[in-house]
C-alpha atoms as a PDB file:
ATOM      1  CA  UNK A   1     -21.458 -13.982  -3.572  1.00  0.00           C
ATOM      2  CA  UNK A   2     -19.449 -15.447  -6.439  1.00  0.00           C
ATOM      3  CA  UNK A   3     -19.744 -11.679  -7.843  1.00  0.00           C
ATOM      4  CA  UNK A   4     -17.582 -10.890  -4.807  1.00  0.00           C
ATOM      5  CA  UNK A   5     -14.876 -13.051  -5.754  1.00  0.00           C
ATOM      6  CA  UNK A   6     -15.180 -12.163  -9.150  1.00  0.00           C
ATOM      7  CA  UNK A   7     -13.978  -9.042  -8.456  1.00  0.00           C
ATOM      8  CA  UNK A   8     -11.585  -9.679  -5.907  1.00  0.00           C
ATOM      9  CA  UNK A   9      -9.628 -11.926  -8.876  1.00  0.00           C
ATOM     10  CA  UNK A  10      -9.713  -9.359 -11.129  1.00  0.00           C
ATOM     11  CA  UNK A  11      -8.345  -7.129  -8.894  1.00  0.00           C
ATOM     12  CA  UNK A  12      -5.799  -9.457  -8.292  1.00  0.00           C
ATOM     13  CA  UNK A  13      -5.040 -10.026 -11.813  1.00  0.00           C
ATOM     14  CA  UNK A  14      -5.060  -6.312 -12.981  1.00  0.00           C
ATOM     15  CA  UNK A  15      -2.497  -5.624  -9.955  1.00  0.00           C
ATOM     16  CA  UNK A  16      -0.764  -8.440 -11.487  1.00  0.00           C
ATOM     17  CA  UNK A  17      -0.777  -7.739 -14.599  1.00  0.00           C
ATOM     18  CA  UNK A  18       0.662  -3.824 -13.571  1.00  0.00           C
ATOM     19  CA  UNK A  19       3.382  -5.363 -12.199  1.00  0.00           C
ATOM     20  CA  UNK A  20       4.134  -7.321 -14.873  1.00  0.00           C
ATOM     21  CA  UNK A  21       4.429  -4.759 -17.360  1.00  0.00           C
ATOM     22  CA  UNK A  22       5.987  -2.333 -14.484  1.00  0.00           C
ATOM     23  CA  UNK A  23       7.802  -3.642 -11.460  1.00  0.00           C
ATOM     24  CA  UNK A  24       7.858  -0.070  -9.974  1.00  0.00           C
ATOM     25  CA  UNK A  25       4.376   0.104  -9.761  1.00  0.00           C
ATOM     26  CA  UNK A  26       4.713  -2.973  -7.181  1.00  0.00           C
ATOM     27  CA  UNK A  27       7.555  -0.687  -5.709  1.00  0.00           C
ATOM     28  CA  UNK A  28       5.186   2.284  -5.585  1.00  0.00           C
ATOM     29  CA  UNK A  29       2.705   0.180  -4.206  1.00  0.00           C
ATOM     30  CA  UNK A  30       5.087  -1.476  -0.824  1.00  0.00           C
ATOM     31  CA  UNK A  31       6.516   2.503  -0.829  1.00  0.00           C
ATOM     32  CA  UNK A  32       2.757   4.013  -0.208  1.00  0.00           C
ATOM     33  CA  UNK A  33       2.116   1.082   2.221  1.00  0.00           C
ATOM     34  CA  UNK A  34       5.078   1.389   4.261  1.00  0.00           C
ATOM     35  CA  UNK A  35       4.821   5.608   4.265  1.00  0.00           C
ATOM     36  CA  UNK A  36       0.974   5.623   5.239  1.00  0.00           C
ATOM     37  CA  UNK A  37       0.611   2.849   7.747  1.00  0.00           C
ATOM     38  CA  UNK A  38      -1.493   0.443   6.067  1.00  0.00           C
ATOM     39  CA  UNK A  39      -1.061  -2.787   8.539  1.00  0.00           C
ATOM     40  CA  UNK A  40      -4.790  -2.413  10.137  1.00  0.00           C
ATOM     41  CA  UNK A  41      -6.620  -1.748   6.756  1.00  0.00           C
ATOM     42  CA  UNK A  42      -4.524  -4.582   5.787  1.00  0.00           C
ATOM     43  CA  UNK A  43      -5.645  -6.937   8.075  1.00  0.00           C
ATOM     44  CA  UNK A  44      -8.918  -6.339   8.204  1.00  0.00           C
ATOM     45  CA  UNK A  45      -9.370  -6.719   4.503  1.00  0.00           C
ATOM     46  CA  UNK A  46      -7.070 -10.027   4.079  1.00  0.00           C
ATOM     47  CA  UNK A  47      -9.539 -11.389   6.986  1.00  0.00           C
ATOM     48  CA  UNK A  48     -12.520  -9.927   5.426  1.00  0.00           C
ATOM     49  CA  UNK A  49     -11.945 -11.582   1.900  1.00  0.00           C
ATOM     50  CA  UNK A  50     -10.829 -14.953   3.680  1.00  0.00           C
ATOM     51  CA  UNK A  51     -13.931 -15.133   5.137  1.00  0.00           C
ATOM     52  CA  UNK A  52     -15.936 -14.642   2.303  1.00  0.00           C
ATOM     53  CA  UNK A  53     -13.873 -17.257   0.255  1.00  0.00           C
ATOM     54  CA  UNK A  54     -15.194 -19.572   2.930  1.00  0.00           C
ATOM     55  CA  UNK A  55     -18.211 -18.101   2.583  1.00  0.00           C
ATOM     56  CA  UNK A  56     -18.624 -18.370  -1.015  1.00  0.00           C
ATOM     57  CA  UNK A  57     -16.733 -21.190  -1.463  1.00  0.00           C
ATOM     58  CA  UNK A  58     -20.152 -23.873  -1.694  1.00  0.00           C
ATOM     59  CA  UNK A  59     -21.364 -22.281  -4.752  1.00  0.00           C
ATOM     60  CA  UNK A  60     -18.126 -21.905  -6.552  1.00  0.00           C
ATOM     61  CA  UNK A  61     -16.920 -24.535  -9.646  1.00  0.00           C
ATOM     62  CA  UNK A  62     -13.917 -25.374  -6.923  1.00  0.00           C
ATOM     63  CA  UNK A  63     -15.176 -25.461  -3.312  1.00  0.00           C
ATOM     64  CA  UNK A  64     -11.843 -26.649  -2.149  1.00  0.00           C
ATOM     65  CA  UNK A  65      -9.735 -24.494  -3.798  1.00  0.00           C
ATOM     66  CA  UNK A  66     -11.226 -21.710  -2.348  1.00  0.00           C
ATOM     67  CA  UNK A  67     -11.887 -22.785   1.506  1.00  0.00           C
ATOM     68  CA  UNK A  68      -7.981 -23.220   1.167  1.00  0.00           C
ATOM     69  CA  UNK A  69      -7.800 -20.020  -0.056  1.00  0.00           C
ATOM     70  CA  UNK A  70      -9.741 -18.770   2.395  1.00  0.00           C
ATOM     71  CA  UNK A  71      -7.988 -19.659   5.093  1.00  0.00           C
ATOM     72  CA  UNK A  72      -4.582 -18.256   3.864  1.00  0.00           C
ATOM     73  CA  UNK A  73      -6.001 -15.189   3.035  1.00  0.00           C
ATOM     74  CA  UNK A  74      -7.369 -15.090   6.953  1.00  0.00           C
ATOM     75  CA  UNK A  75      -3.592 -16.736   8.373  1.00  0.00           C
ATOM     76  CA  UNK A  76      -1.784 -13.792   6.234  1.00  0.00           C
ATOM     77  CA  UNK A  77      -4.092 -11.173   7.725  1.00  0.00           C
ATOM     78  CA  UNK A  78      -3.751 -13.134  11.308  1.00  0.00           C
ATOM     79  CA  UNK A  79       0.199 -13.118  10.953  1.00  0.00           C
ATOM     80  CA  UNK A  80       0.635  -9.143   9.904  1.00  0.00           C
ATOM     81  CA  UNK A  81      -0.172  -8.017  13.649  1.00  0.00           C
ATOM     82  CA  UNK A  82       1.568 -10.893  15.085  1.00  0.00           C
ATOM     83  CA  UNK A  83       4.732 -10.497  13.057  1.00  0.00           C
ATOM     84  CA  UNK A  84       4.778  -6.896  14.204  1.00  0.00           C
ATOM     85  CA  UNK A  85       5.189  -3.890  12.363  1.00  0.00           C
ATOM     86  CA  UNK A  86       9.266  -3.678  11.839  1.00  0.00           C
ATOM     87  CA  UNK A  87       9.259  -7.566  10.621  1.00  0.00           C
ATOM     88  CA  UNK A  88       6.457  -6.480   8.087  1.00  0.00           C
ATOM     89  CA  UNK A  89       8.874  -3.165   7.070  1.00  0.00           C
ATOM     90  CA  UNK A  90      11.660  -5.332   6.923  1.00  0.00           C
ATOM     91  CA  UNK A  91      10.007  -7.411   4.705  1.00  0.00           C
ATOM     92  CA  UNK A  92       8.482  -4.944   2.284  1.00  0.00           C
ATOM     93  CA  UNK A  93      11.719  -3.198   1.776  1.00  0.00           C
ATOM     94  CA  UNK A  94      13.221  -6.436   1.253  1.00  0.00           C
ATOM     95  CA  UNK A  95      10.854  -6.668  -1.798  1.00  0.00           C
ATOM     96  CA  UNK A  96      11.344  -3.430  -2.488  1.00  0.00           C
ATOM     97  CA  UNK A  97      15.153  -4.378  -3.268  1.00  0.00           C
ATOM     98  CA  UNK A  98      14.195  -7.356  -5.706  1.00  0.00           C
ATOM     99  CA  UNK A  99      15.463  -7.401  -9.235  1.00  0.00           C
ATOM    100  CA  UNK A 100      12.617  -6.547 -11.661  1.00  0.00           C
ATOM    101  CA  UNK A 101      13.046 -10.197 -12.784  1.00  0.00           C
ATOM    102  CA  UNK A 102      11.611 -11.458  -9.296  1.00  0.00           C
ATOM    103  CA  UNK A 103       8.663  -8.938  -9.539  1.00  0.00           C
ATOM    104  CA  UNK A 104       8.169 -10.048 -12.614  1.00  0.00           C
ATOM    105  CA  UNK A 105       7.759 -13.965 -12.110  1.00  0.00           C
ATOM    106  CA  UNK A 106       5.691 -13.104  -8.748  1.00  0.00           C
ATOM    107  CA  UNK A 107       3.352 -11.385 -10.975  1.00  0.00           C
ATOM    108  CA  UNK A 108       3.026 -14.342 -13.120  1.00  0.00           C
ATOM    109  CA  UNK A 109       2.242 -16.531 -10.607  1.00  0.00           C
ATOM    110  CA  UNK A 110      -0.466 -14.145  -9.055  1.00  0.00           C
ATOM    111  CA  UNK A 111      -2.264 -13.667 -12.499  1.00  0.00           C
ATOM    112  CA  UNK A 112      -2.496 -17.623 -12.530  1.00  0.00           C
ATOM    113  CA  UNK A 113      -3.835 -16.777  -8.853  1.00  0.00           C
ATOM    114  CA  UNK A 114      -6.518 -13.895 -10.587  1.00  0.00           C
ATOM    115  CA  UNK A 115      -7.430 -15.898 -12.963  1.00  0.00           C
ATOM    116  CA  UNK A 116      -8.265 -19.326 -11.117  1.00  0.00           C
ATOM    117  CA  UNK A 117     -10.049 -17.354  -8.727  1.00  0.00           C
ATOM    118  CA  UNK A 118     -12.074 -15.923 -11.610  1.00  0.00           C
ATOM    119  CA  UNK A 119     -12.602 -19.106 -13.260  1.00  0.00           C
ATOM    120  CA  UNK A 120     -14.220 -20.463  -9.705  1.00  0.00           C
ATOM    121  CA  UNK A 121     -16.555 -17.723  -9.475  1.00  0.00           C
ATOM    122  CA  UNK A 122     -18.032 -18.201 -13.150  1.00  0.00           C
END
């Protein structure tokens, strides 16, 4: 299971780390979301990977960190349907207007995200 979230935080650093070195590739990203209709997938997968933090979290060099992690990733996934789809497009063209500077420290902090989950699951 800790292969699982392996994964998962290098996925989230290598998005981070995209965005980071290009801010429109988190603009591409919100733009493909918005245009295809993503908010099911979306939920599904932010409860999906909440529940195996929870999961997982016993075996992992933080158990803590990552039941608390689990259950935000779950409550973000819970909120998307109950914010409703034109709060969630407001919200994702909001970051879509952000200067590159913003992008840029969000991506910091979620490669310090990536990485601590990777260094719980080894």
């Amino acid at each position: 299971m800790c292969y699982i979230i392996l994964i998962i935080g290098v996925f989230i650093l290598g998005i981070a780390v995209a965005v980071l070195v290009s801010p429109a590739t988190l603009r591409q990203i919100l733009h493909q979301f918005l245009l295809k209709k993503w908010l099911v997938p979306v939920t599904f997968l932010r409860v999906v990977v909440g529940i195996v933090f929870l999961i997982a979290a016993p075996g992992t060099r933080s158990p803590l960190f990552m039941y608390i992690l689990g259950i935000l990733f779950i409550l973000a996934g819970v909120s998307i349907p109950l914010l409703g789809k034109e709060k969630i497009e407001g919200l994702a063209n909001w970051w879509l207007g952000r200067p590159d500077i913003i992008l840029r420290i969000w991506a910091v902090l979620a490669a310090i995200l990536g990485l601590a989950i990777i260094w719980v699951s080894i």
